[in-house]
PDB file of N, CA and C in Angstrom:
ATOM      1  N   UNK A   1      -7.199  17.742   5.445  1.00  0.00           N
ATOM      2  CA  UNK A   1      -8.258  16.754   5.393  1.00  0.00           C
ATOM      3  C   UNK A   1      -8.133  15.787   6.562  1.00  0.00           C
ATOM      4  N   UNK A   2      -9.138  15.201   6.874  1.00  0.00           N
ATOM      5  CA  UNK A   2      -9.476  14.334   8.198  1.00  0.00           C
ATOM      6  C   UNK A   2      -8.854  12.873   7.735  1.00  0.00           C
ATOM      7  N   UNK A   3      -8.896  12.357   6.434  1.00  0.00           N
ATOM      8  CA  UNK A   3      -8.166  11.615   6.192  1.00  0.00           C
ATOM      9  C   UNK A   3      -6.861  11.370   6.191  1.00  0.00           C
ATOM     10  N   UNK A   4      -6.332  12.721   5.359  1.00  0.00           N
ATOM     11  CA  UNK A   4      -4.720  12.135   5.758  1.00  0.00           C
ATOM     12  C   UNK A   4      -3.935  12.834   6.640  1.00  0.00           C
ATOM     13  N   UNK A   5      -4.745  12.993   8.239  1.00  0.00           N
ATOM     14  CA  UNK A   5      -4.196  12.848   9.428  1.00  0.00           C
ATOM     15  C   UNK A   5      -4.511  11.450  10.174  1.00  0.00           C
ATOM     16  N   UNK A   6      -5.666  10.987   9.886  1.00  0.00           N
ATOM     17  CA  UNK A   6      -5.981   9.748   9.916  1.00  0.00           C
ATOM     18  C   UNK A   6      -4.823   8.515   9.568  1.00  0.00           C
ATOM     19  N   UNK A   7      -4.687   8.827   8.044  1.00  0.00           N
ATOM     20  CA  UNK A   7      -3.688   7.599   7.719  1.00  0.00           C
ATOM     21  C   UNK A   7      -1.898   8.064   7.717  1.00  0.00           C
ATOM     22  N   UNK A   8      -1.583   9.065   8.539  1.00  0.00           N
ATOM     23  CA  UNK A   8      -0.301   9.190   8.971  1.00  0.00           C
ATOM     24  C   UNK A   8       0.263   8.301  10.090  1.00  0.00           C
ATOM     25  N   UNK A   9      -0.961   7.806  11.110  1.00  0.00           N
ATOM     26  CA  UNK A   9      -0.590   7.111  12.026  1.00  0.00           C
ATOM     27  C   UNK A   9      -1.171   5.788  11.384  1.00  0.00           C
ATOM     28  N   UNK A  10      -0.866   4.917  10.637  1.00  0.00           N
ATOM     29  CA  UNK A  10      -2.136   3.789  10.401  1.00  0.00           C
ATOM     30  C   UNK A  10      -0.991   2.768  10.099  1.00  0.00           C
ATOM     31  N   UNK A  11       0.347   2.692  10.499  1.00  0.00           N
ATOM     32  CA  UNK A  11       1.294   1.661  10.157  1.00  0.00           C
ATOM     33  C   UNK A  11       1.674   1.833  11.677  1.00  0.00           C
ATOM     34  N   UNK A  12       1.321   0.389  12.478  1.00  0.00           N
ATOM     35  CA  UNK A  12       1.518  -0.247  13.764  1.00  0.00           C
ATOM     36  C   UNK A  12       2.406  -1.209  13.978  1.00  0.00           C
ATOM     37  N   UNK A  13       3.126  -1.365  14.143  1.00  0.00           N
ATOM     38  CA  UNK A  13       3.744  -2.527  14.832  1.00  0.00           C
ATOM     39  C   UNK A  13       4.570  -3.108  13.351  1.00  0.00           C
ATOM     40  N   UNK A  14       4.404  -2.562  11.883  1.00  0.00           N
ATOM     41  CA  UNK A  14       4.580  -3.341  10.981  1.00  0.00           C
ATOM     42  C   UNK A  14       3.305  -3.748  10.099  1.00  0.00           C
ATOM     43  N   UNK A  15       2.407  -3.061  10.470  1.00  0.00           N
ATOM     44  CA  UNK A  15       0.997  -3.455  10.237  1.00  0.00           C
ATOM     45  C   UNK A  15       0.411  -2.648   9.592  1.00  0.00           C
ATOM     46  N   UNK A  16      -0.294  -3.159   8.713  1.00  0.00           N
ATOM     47  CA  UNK A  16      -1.936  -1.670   8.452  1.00  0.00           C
ATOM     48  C   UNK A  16      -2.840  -2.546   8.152  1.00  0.00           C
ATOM     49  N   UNK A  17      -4.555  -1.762   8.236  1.00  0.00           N
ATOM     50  CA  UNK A  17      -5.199  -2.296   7.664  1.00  0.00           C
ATOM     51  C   UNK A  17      -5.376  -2.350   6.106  1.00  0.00           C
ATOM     52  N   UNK A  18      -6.028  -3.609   5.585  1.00  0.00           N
ATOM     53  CA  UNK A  18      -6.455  -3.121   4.208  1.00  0.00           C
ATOM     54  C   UNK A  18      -7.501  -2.231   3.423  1.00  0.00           C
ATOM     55  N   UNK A  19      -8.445  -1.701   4.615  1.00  0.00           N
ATOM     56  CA  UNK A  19      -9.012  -0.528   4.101  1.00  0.00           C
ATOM     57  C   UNK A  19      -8.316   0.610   3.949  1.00  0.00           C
ATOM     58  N   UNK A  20      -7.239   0.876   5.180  1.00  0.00           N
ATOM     59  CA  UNK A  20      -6.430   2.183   5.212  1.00  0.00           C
ATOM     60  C   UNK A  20      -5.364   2.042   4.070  1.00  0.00           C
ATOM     61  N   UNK A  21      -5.063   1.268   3.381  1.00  0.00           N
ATOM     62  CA  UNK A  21      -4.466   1.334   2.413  1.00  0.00           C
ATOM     63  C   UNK A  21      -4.785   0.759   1.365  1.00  0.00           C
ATOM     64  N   UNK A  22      -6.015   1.074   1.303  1.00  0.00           N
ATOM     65  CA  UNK A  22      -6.955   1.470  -0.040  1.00  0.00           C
ATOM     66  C   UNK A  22      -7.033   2.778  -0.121  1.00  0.00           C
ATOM     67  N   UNK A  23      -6.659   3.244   1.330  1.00  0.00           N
ATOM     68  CA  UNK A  23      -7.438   4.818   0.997  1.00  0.00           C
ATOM     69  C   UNK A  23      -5.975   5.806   0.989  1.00  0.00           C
ATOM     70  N   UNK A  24      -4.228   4.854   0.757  1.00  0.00           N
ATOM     71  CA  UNK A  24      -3.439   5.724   0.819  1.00  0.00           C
ATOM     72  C   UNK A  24      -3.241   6.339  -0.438  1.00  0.00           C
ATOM     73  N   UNK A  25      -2.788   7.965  -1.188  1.00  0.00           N
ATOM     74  CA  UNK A  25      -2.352   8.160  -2.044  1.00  0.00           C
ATOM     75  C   UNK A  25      -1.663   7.399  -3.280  1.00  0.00           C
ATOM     76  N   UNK A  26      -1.761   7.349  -4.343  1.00  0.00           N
ATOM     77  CA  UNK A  26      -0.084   6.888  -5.069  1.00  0.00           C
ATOM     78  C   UNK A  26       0.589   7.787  -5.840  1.00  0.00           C
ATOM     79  N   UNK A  27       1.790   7.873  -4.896  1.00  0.00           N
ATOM     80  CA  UNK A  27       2.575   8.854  -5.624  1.00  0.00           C
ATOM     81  C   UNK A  27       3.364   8.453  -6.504  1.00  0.00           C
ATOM     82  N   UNK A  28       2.966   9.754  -7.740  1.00  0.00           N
ATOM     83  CA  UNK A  28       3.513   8.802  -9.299  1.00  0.00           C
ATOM     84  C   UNK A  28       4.707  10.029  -9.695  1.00  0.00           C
ATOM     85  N   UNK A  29       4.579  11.386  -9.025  1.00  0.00           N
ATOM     86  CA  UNK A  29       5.939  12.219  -9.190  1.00  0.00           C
ATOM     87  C   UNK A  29       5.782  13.238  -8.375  1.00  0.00           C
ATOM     88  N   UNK A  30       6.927  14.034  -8.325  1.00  0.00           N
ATOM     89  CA  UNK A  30       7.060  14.701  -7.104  1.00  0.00           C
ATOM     90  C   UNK A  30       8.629  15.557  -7.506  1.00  0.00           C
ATOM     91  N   UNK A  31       8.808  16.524  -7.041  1.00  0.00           N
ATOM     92  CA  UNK A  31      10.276  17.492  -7.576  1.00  0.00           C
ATOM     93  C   UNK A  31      11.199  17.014  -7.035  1.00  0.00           C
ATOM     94  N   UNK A  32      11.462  16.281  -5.867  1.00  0.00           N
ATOM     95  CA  UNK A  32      12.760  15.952  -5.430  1.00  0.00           C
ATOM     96  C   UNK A  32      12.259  14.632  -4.510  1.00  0.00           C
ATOM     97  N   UNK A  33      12.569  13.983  -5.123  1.00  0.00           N
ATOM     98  CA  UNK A  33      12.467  12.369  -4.762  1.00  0.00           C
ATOM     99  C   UNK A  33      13.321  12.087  -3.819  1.00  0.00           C
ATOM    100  N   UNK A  34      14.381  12.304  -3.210  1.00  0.00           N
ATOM    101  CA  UNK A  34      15.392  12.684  -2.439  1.00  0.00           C
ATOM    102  C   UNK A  34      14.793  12.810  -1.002  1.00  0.00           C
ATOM    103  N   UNK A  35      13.852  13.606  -1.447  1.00  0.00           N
ATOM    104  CA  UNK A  35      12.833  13.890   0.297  1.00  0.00           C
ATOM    105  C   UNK A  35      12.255  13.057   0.499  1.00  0.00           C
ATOM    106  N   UNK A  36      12.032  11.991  -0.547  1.00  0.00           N
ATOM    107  CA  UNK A  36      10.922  10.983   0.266  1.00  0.00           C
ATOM    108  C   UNK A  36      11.810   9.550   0.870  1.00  0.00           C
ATOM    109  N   UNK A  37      11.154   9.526   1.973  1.00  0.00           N
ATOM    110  CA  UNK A  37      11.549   8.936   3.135  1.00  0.00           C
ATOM    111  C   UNK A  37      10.628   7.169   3.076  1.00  0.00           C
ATOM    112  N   UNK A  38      11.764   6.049   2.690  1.00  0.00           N
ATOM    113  CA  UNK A  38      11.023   4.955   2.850  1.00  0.00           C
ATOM    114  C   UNK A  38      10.824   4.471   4.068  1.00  0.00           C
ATOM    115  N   UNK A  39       9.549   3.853   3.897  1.00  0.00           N
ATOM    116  CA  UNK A  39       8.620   3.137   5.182  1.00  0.00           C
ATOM    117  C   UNK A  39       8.768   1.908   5.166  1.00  0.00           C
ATOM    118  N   UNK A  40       8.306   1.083   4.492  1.00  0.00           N
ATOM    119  CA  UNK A  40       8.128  -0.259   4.325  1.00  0.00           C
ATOM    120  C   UNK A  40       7.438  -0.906   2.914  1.00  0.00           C
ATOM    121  N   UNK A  41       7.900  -1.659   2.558  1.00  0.00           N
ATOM    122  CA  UNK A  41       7.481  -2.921   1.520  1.00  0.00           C
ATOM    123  C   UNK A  41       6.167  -3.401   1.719  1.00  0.00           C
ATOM    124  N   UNK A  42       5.276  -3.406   0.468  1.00  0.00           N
ATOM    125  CA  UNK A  42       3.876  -3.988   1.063  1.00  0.00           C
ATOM    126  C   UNK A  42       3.717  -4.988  -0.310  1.00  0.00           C
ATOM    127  N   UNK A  43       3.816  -6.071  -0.438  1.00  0.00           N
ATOM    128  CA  UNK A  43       3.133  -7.341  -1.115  1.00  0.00           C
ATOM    129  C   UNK A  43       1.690  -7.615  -1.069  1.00  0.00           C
ATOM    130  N   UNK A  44       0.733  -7.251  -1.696  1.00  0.00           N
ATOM    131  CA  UNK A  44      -0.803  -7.632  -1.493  1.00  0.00           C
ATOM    132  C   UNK A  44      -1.491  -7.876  -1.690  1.00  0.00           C
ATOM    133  N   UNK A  45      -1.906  -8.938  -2.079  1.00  0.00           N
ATOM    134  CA  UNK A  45      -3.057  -9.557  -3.494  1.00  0.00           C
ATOM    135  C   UNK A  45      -4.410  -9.255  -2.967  1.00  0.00           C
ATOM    136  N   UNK A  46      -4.977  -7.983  -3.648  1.00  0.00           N
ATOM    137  CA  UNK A  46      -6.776  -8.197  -3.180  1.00  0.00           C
ATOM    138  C   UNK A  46      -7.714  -9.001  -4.333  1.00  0.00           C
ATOM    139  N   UNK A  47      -8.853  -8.834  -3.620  1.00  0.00           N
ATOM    140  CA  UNK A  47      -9.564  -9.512  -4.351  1.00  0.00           C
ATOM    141  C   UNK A  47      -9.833  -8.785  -5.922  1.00  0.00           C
ATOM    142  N   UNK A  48      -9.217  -7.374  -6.543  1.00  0.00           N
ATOM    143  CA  UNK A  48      -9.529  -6.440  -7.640  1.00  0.00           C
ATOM    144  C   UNK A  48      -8.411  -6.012  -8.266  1.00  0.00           C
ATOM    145  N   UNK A  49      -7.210  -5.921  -6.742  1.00  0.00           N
ATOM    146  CA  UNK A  49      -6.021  -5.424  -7.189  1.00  0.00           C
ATOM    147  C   UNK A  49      -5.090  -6.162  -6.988  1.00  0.00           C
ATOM    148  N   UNK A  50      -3.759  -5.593  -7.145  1.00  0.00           N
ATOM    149  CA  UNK A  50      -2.258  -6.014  -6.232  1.00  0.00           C
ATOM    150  C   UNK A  50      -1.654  -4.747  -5.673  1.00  0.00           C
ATOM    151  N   UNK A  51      -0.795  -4.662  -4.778  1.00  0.00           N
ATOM    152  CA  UNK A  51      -0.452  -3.844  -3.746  1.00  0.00           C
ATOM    153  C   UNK A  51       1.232  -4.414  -4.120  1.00  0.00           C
ATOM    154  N   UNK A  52       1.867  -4.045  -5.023  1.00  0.00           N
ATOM    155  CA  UNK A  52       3.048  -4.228  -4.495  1.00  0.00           C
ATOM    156  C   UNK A  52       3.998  -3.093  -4.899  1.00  0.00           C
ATOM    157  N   UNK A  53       4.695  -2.635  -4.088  1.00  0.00           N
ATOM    158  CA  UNK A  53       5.248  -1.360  -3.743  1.00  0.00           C
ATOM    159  C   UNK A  53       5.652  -1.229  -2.285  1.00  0.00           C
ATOM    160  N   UNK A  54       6.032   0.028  -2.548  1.00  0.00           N
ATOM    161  CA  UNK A  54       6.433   0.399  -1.197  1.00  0.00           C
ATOM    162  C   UNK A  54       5.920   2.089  -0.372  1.00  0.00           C
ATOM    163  N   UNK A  55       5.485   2.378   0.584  1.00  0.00           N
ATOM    164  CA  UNK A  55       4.869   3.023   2.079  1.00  0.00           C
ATOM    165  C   UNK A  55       6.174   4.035   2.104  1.00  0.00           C
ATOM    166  N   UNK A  56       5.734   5.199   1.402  1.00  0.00           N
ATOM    167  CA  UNK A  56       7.175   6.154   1.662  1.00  0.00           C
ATOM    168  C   UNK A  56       6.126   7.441   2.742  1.00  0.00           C
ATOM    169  N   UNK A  57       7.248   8.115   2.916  1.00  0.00           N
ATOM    170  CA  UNK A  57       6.597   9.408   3.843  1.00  0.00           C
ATOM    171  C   UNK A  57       7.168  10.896   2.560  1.00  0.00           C
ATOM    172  N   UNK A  58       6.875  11.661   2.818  1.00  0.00           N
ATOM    173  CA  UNK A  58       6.664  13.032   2.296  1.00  0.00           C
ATOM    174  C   UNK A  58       6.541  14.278   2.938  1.00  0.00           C
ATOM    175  N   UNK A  59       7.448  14.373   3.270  1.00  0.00           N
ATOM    176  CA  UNK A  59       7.087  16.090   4.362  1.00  0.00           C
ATOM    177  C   UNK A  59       6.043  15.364   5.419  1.00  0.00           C
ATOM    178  N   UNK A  60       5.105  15.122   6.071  1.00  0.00           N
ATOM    179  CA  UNK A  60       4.296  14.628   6.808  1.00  0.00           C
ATOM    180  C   UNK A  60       3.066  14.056   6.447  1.00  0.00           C
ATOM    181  N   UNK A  61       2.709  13.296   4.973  1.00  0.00           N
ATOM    182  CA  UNK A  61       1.352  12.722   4.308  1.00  0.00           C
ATOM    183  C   UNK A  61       2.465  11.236   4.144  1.00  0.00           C
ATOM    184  N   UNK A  62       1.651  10.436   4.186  1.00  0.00           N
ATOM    185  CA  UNK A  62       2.205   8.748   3.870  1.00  0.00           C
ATOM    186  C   UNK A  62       1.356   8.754   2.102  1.00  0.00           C
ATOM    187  N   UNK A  63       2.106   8.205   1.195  1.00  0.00           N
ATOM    188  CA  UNK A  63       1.986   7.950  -0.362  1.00  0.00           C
ATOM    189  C   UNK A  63       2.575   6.369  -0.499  1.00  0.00           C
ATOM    190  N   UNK A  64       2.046   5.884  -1.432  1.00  0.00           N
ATOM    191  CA  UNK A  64       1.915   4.666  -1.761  1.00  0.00           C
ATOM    192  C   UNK A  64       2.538   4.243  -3.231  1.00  0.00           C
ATOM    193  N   UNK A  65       3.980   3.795  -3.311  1.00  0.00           N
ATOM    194  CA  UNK A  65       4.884   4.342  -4.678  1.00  0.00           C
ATOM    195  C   UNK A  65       4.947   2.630  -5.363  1.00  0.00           C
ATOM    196  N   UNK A  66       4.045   2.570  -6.534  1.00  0.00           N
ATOM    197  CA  UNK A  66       4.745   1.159  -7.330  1.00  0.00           C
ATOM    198  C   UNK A  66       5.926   0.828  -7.437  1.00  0.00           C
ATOM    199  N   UNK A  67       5.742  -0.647  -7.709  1.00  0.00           N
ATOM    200  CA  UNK A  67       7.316  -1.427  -7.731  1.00  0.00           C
ATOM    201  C   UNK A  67       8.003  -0.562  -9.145  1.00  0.00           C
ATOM    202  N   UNK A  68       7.280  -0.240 -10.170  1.00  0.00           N
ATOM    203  CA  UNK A  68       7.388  -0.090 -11.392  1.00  0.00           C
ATOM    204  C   UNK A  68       8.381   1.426 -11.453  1.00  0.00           C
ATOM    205  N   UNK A  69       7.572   2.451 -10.822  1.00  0.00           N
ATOM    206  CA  UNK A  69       8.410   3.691 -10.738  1.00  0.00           C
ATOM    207  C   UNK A  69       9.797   3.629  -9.513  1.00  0.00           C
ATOM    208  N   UNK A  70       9.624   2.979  -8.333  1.00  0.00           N
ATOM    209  CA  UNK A  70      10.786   2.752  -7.854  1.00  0.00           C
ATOM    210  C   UNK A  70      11.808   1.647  -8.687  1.00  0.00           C
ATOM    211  N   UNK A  71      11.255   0.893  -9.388  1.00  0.00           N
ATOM    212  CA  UNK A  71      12.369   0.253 -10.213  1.00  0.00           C
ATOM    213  C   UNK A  71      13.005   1.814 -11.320  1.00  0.00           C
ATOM    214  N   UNK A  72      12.397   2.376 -11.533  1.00  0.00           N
ATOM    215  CA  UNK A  72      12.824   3.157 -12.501  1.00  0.00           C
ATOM    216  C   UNK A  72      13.445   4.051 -12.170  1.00  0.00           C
ATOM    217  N   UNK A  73      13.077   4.599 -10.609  1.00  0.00           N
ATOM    218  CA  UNK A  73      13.711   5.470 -10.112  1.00  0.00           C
ATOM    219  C   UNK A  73      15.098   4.837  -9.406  1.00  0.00           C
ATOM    220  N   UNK A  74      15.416   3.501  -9.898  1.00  0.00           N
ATOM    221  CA  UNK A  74      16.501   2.910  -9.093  1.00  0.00           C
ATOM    222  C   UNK A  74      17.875   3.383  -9.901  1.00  0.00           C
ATOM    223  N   UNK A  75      17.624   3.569 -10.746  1.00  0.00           N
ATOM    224  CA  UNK A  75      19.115   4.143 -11.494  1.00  0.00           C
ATOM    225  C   UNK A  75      19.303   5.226 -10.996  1.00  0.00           C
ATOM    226  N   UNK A  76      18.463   6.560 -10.191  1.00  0.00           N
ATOM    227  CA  UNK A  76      19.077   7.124  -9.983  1.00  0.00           C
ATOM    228  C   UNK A  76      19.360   8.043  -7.970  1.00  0.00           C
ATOM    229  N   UNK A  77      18.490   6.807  -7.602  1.00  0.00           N
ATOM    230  CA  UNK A  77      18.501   6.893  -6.592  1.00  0.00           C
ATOM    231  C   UNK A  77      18.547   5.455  -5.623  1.00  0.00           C
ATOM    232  N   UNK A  78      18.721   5.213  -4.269  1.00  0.00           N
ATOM    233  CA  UNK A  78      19.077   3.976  -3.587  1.00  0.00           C
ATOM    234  C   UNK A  78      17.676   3.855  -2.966  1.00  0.00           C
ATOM    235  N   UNK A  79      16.740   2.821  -2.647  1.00  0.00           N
ATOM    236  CA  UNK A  79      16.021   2.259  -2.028  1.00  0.00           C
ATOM    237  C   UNK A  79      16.346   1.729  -1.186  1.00  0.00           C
ATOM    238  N   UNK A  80      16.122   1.738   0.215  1.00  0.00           N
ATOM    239  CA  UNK A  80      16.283   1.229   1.459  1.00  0.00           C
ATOM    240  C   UNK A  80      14.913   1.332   2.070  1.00  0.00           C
ATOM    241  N   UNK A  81      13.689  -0.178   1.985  1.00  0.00           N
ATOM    242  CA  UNK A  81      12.579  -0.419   2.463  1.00  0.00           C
ATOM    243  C   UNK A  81      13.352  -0.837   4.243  1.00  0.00           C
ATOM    244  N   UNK A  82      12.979  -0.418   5.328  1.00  0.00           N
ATOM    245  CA  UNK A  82      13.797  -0.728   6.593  1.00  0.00           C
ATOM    246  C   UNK A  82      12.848  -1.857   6.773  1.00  0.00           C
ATOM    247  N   UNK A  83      11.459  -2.336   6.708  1.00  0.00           N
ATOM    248  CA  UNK A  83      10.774  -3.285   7.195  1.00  0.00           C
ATOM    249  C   UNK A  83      10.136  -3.724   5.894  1.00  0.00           C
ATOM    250  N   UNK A  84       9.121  -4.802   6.339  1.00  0.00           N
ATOM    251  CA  UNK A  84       7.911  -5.388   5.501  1.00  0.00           C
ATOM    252  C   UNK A  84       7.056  -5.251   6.157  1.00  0.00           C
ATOM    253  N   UNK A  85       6.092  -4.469   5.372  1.00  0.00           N
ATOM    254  CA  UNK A  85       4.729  -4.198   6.082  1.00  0.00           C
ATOM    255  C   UNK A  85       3.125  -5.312   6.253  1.00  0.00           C
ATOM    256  N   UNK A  86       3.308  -6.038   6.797  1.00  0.00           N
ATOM    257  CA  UNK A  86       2.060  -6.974   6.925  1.00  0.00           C
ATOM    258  C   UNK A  86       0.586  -6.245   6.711  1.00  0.00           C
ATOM    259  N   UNK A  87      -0.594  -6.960   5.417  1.00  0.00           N
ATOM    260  CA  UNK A  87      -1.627  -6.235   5.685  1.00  0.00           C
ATOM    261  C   UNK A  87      -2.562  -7.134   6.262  1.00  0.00           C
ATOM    262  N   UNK A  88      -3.380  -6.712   7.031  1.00  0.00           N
ATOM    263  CA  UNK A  88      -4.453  -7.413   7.615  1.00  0.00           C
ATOM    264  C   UNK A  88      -5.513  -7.043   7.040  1.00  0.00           C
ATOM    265  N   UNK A  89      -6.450  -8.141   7.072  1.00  0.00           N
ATOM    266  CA  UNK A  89      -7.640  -8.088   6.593  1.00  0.00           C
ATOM    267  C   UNK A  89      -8.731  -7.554   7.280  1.00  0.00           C
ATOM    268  N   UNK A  90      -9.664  -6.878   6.922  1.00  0.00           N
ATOM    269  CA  UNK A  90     -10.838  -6.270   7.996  1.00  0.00           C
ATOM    270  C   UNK A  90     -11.617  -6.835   8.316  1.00  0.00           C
TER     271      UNK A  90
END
């Protein structure tokens, strides 16, 4: 899909927009959690939602994982967010 080659490159400098991450996945499970690769921390109050979680990678698609399942997945695995991801507004 044209989209998620689109939003593989859409974290700049520490940055994304807030449309492009409206439009990222959320990944809620997956067979080996092990493979997924953290990106960055995103804090985000919209005007409908909240955004807080964290920007992991997956074989080559970017997914969008709640605080809620990485808390849960913390017993059995380590979280290491390397940055904080700033969102900008459009």
């Amino acid at each position: 899909m044209e989209w998620e080659n689109l939003l593989s490159d859409t974290i700049v400098d520490g940055k994304i927009r807030e449309l492009y991450l409206k439009k990222i996945p959320v990944l809620r499970t997956c067979n080996n959690w092990k493979e997924v690769e953290p990106i960055g921390w995103v804090d985000h109050k919209m005007s409908l939602s909240h955004y807080k979680g964290g920007l992991v990678r997956l074989g080559d698609k970017i997914f969008f994982v709640k605080d809620i399942t990485i808390n849960a997945l913390s017993a059995y695995m380590e979280w290491k967010f390397p940055q904080k991801i700033e969102v900008t507004e459009d």
